[in-house]
C-alpha atoms as a PDB file:
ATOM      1  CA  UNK A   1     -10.892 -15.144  -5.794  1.00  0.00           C
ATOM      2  CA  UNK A   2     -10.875 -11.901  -4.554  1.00  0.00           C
ATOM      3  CA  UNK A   3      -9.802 -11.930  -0.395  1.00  0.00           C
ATOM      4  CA  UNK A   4     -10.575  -8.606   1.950  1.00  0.00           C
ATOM      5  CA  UNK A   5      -8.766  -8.017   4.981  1.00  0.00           C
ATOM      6  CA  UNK A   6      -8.388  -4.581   7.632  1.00  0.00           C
ATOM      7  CA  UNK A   7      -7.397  -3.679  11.027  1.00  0.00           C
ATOM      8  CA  UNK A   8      -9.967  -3.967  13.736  1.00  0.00           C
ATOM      9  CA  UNK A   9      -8.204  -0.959  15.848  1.00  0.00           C
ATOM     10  CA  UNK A  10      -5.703   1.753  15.519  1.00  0.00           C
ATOM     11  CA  UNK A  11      -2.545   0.681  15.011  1.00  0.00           C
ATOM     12  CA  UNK A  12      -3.328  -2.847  13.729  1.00  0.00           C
ATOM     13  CA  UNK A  13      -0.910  -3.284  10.517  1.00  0.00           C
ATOM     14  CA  UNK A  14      -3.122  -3.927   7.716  1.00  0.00           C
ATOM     15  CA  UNK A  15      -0.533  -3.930   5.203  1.00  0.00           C
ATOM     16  CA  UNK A  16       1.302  -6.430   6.801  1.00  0.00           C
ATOM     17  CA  UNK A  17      -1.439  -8.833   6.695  1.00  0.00           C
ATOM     18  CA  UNK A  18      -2.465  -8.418   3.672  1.00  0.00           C
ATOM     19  CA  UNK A  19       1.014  -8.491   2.058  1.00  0.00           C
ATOM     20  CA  UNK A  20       1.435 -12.390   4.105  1.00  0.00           C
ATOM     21  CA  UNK A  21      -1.933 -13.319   2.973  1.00  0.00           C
ATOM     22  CA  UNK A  22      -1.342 -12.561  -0.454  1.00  0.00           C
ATOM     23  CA  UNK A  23       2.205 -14.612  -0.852  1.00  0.00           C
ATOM     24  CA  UNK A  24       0.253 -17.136   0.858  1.00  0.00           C
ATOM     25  CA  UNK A  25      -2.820 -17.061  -1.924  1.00  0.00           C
ATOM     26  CA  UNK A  26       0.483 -16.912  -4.488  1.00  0.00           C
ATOM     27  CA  UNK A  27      -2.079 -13.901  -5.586  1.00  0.00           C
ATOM     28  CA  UNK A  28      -0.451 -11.483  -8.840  1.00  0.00           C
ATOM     29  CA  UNK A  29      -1.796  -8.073  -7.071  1.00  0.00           C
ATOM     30  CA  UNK A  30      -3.264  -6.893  -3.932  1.00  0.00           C
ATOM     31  CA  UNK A  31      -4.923  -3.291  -3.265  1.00  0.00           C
ATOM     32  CA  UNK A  32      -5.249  -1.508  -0.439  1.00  0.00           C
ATOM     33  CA  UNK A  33      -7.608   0.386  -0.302  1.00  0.00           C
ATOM     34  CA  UNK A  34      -6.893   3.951   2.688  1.00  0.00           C
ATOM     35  CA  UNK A  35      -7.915   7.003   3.272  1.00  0.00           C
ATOM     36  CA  UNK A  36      -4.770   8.428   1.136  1.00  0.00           C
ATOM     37  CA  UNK A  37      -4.976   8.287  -2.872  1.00  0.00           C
ATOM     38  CA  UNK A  38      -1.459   6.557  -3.251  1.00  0.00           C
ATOM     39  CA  UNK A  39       2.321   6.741  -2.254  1.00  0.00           C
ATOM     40  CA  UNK A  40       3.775   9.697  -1.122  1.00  0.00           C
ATOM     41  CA  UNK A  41       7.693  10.620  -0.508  1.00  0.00           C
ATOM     42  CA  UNK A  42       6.882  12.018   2.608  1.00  0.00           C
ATOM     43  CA  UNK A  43       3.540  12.659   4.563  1.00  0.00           C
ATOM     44  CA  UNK A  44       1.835  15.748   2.467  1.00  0.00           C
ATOM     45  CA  UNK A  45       0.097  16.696   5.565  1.00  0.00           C
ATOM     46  CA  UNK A  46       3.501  17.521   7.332  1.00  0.00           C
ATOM     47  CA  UNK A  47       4.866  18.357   3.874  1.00  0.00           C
ATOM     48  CA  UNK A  48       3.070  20.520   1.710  1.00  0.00           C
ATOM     49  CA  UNK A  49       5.499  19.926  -1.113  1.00  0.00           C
ATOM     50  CA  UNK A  50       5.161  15.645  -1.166  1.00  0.00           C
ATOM     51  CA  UNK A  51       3.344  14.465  -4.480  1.00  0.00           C
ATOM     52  CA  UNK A  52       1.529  11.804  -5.293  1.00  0.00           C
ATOM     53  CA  UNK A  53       3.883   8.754  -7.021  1.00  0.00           C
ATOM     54  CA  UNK A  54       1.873   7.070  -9.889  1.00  0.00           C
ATOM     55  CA  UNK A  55       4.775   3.787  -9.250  1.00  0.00           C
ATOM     56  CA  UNK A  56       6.934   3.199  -6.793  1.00  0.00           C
ATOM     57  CA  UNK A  57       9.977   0.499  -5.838  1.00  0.00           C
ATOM     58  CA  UNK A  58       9.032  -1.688  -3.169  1.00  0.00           C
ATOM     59  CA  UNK A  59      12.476  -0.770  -2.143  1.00  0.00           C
ATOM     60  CA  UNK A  60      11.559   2.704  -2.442  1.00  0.00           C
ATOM     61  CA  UNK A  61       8.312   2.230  -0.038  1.00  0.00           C
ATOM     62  CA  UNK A  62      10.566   0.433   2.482  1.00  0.00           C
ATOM     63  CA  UNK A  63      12.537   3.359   2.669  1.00  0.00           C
ATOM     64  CA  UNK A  64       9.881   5.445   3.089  1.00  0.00           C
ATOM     65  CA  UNK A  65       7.945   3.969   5.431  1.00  0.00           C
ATOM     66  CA  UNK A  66      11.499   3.344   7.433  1.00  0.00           C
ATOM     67  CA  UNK A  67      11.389   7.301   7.960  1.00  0.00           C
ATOM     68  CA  UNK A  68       9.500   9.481  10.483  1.00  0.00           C
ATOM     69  CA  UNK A  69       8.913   6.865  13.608  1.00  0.00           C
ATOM     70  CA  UNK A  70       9.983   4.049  11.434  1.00  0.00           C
ATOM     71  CA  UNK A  71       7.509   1.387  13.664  1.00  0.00           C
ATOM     72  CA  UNK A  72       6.297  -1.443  12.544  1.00  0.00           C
ATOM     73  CA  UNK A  73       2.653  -1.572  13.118  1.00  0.00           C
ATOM     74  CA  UNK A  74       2.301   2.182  12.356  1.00  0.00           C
ATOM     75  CA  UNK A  75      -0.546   4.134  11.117  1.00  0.00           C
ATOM     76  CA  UNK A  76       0.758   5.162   8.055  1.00  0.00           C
ATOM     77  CA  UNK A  77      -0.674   3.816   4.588  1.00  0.00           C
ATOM     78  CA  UNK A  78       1.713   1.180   4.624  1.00  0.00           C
ATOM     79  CA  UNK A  79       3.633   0.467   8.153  1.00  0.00           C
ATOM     80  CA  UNK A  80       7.285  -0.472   7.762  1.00  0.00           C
ATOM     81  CA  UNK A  81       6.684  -4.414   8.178  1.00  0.00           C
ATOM     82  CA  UNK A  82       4.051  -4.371   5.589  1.00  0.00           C
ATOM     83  CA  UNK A  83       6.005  -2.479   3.320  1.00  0.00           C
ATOM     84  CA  UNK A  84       8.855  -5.148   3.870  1.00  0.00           C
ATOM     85  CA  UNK A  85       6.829  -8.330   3.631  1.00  0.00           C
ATOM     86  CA  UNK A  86       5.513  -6.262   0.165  1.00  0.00           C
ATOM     87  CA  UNK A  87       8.893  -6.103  -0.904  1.00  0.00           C
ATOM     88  CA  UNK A  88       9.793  -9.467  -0.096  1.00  0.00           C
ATOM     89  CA  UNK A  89       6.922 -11.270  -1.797  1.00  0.00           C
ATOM     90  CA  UNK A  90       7.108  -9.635  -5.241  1.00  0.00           C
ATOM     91  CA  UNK A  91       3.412  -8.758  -5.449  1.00  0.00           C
ATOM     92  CA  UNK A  92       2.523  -5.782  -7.136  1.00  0.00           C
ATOM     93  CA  UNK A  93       0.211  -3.434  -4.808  1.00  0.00           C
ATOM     94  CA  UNK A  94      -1.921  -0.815  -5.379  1.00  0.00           C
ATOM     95  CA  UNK A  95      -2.485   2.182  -3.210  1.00  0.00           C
ATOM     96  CA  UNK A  96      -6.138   3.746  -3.819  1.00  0.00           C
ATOM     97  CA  UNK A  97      -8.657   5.830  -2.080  1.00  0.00           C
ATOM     98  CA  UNK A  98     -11.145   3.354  -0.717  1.00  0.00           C
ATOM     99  CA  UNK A  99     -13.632   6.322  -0.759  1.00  0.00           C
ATOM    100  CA  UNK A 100     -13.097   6.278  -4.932  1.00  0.00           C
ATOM    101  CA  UNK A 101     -14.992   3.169  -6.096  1.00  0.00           C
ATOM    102  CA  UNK A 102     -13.776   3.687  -9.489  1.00  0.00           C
ATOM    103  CA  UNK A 103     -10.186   3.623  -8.373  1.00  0.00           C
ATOM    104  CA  UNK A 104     -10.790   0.677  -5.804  1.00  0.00           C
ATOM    105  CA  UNK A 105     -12.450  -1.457  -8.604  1.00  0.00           C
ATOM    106  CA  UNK A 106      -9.752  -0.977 -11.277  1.00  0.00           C
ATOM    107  CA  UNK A 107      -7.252  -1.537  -8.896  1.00  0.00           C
ATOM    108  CA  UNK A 108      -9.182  -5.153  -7.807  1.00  0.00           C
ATOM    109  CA  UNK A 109      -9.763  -5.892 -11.759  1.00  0.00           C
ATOM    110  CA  UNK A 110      -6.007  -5.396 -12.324  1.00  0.00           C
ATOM    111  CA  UNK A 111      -5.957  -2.437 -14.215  1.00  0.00           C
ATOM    112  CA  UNK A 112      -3.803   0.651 -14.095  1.00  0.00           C
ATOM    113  CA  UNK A 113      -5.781   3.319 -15.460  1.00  0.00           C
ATOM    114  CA  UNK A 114      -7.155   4.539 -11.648  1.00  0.00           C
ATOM    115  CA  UNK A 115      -5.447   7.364  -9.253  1.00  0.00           C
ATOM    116  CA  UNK A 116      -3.609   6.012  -7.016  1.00  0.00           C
ATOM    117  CA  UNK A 117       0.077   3.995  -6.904  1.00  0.00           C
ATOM    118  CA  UNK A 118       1.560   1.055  -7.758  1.00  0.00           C
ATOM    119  CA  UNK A 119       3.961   0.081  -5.496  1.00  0.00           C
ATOM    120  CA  UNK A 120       6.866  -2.920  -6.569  1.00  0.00           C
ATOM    121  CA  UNK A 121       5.846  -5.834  -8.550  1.00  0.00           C
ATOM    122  CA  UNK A 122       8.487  -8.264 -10.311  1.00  0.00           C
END
C-alpha cells in the first residue's frame, strides 16, 4: 500500500506527518517528494557552496534541520520535528524532486538508482 500525505498551507510540517504515519503503517521507506532534489548541508540558495548528499544520517538531518531558525513546523524540506520523528522511527526516507517522475517513482518502488537522498534507515 502506497499512502500520500502534504501540507494544506505554508508552514504545515509535512515531514512530520508523514514520518508518524509511516511508523504507524510499520512501512520500510517513505519519500517525500519537494521542490528540492535531496539533502543539503546547508540551504544552497543562501549557500552557493552546499551540495547535494546522495545519503545522509538521520542524525545528520536532525542536525541540520536544528540550524538556521531551528522551528519545528518550518518550511524547509524537512522541518526539525519531522526530521526527529524520522530519526526516531528508523524508516529510511527519500528526498526527491516531485517535479522528476522518474526520481519520485524509483524512490516509491524502493529503489536507489534516482537523484535525490536517502536520509537514515536502520
Amino acid at each position: 500500500a502506497i499512502g500520500v500525505s502534504g501540507g494544506t498551507h505554508a508552514g504545515e510540517p509535512r515531514a512530520e506527518g508523514t514520518g508518524m504515519l509511516g511508523g504507524a503503517a510499520g512501512a520500510k521507506s517513505i519519500s517525500i517528494a519537494t521542490k528540492a532534489d535531496g539533502g543539503y548541508p546547508a540551504d544552497p540558495r543562501k549557500d552557493p557552496g552546499a551540495k547535494d548528499r546522495a545519503r545522509l544520517s538521520a542524525e545528520e538531518r536532525v542536525r541540520i534541520c536544528s540550524v538556521g531558525d531551528g522551528k519545528d513546523g518550518g518550511t524547509g524540506v524537512v522541518d526539525a520535528l519531522g526530521a526527529k520523528m524520522i530519526a526516531r522511527s528508523g524508516i529510511e526516507t527519500a528526498v526527491v524532486d516531485g517535479r522528476d517522475l522518474k526520481a519520485l517513482e524509483a524512490s516509491i518502488m524502493g529503489r536507489n538508482d534516482f537523484h535525490g537522498s536517502l536520509v537514515g534507515g536502520r
